[in-house]
C-alpha atoms as a PDB file:
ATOM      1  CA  UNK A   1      11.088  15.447  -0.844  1.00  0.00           C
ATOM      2  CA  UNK A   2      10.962  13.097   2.321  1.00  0.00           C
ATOM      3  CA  UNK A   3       8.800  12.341   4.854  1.00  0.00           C
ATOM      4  CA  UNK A   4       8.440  15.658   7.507  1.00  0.00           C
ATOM      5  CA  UNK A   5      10.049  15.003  10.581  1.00  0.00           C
ATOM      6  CA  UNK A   6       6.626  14.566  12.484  1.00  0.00           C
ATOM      7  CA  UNK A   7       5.865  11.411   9.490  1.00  0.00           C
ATOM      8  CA  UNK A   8       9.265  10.235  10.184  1.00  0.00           C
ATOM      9  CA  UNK A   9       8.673   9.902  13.826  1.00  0.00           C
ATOM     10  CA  UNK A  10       4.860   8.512  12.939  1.00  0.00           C
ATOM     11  CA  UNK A  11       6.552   5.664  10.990  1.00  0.00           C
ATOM     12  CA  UNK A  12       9.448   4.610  13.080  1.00  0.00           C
ATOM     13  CA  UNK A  13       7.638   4.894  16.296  1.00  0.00           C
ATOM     14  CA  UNK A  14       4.404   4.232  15.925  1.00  0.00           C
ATOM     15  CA  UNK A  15       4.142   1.741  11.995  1.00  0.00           C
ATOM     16  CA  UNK A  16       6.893   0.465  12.563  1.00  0.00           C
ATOM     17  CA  UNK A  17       6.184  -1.462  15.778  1.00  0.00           C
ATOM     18  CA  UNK A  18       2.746  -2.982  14.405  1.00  0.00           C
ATOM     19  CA  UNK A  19       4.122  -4.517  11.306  1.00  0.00           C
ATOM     20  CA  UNK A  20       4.168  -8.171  11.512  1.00  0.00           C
ATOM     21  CA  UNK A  21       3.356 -11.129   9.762  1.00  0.00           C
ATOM     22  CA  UNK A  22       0.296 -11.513  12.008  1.00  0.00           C
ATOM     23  CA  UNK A  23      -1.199  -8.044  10.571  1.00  0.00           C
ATOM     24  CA  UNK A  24      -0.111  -8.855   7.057  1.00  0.00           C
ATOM     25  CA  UNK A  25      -2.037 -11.919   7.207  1.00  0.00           C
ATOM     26  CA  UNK A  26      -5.146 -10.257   8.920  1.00  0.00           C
ATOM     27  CA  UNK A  27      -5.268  -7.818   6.084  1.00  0.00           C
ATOM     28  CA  UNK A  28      -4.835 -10.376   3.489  1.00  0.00           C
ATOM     29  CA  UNK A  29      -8.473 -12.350   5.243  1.00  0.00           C
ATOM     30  CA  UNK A  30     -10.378  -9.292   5.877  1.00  0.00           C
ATOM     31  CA  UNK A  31     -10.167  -7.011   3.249  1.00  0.00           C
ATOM     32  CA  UNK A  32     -13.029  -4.978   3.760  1.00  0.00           C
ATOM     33  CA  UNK A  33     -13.053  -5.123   7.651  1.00  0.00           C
ATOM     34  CA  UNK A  34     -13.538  -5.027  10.238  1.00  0.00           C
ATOM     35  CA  UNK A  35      -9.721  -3.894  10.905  1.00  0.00           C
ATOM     36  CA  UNK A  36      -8.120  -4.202  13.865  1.00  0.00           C
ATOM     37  CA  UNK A  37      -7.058  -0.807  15.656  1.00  0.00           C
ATOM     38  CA  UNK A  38      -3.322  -2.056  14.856  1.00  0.00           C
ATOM     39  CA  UNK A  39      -4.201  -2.299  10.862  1.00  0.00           C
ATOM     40  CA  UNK A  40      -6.054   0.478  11.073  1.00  0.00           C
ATOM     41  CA  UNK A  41      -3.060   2.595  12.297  1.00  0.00           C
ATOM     42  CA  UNK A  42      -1.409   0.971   9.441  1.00  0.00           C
ATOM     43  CA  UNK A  43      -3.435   1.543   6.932  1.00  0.00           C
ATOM     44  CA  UNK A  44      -4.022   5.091   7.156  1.00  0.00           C
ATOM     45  CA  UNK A  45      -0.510   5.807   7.178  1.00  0.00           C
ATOM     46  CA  UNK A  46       0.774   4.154   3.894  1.00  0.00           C
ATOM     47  CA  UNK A  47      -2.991   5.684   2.097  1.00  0.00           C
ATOM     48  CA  UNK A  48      -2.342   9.173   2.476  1.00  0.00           C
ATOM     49  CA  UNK A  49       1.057   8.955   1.041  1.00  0.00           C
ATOM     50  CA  UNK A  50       2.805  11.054   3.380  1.00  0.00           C
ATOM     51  CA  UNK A  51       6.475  11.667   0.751  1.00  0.00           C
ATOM     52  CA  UNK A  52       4.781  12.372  -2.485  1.00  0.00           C
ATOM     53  CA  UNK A  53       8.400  11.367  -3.719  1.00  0.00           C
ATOM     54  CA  UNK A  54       7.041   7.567  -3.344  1.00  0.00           C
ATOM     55  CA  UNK A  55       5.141   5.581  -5.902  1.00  0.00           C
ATOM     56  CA  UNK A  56       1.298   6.434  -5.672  1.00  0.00           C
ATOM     57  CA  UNK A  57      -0.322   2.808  -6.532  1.00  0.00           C
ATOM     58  CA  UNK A  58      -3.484   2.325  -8.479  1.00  0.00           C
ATOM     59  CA  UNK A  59      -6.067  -1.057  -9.582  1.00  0.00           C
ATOM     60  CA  UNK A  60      -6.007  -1.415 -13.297  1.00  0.00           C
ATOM     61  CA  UNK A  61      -9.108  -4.029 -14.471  1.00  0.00           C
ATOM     62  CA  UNK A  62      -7.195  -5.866 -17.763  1.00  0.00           C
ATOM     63  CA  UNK A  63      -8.735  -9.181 -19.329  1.00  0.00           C
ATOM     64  CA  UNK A  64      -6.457 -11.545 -16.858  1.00  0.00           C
ATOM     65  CA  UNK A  65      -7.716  -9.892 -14.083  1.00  0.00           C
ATOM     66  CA  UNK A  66      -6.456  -6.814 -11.489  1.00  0.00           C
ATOM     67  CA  UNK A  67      -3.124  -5.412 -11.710  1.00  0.00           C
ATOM     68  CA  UNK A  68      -0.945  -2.947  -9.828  1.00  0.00           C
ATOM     69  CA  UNK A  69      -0.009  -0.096 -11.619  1.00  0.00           C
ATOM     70  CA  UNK A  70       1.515   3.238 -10.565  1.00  0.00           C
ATOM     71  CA  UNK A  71       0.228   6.862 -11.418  1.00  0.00           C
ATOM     72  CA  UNK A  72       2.196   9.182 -14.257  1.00  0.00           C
ATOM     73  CA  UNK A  73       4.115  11.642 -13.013  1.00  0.00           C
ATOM     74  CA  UNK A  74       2.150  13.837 -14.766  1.00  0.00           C
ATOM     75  CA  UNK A  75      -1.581  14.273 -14.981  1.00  0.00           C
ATOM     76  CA  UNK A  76      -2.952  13.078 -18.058  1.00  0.00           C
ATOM     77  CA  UNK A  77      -0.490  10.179 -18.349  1.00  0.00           C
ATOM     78  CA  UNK A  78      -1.157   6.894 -18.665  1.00  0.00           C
ATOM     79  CA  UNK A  79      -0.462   4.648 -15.603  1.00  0.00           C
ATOM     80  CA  UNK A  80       2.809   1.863 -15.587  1.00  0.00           C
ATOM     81  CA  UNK A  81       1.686  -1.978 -14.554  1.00  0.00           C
ATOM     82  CA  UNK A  82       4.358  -2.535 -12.218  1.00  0.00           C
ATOM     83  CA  UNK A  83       4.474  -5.995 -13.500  1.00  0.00           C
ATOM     84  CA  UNK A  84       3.011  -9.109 -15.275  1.00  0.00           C
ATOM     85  CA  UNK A  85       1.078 -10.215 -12.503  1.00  0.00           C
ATOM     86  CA  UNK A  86      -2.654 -10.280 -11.790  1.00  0.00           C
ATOM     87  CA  UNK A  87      -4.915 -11.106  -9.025  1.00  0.00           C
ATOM     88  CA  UNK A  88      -8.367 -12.534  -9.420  1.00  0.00           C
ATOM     89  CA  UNK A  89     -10.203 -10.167  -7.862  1.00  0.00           C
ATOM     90  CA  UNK A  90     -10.529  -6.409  -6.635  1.00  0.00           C
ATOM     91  CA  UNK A  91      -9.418  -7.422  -2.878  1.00  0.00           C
ATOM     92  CA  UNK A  92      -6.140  -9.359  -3.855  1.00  0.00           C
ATOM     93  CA  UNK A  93      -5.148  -6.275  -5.950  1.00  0.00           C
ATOM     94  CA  UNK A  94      -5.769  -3.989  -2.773  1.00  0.00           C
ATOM     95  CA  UNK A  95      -3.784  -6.165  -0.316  1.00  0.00           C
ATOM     96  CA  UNK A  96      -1.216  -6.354  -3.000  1.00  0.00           C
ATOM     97  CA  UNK A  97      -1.013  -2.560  -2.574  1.00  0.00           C
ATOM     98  CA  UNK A  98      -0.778  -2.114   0.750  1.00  0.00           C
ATOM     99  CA  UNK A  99       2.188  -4.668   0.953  1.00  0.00           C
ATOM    100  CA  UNK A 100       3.802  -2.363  -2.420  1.00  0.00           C
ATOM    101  CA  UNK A 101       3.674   0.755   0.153  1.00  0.00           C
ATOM    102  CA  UNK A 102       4.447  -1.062   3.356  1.00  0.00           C
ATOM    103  CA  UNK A 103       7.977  -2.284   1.381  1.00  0.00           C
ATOM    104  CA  UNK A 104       8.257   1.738  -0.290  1.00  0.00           C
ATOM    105  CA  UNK A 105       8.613   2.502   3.611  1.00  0.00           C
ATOM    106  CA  UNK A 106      10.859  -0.248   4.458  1.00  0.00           C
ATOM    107  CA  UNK A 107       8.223  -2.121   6.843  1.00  0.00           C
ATOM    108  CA  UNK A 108       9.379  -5.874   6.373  1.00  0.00           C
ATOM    109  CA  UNK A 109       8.290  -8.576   8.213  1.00  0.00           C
END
């Protein structure tokens, strides 16, 4: 499945546009807010994962810290670490998310 036709038009006319370096990097110093209007925008597009066929990210706590993983395909599964990587704390992991779904939708910067 893709994204409906209304999500489609959501992204490209309205995400796309406010993606820039300048949002990425206000997300990455305030990650609890206050969010701009812009990021806000943002942000709840790529959190209600509009195409279910895209990867639905979770925060795993391991001993070297917070990694990205994604969920099973199936309930009951255990999740996949996407990678090696961890991030020091709780935030780091959640702006490392939102830049995993921002590139699942093709919003570069």
């Amino acid at each position: 499945m893709a994204l409906s036709v209304q999500d489609e038009w959501i992204l490209q006319q309205r995400v796309r546009p406010l993606v820039t370096a300048e949002l990425i990097a206000e997300a990455a110093a305030r990650p609890t807010g206050p969010y701009s209007r812009d990021l806000v925008d943002v942000m709840d597009f790529v959190r209600r994962n509009p195409d279910p066929d895209r990867p639905r990210y979770l925060i795993v706590k391991t001993p070297g810290g917070f990694a990205v993983a994604v969920r099973p395909p199936v309930r009951g599964g255990a999740p996949r670490l996407l990678d090696d990587r961890r991030h020091a704390t709780r935030d780091e992991a959640e702006h490392a998310v939102l830049v995993h779904r921002l590139h699942d939708y093709g919003l570069t910067w």
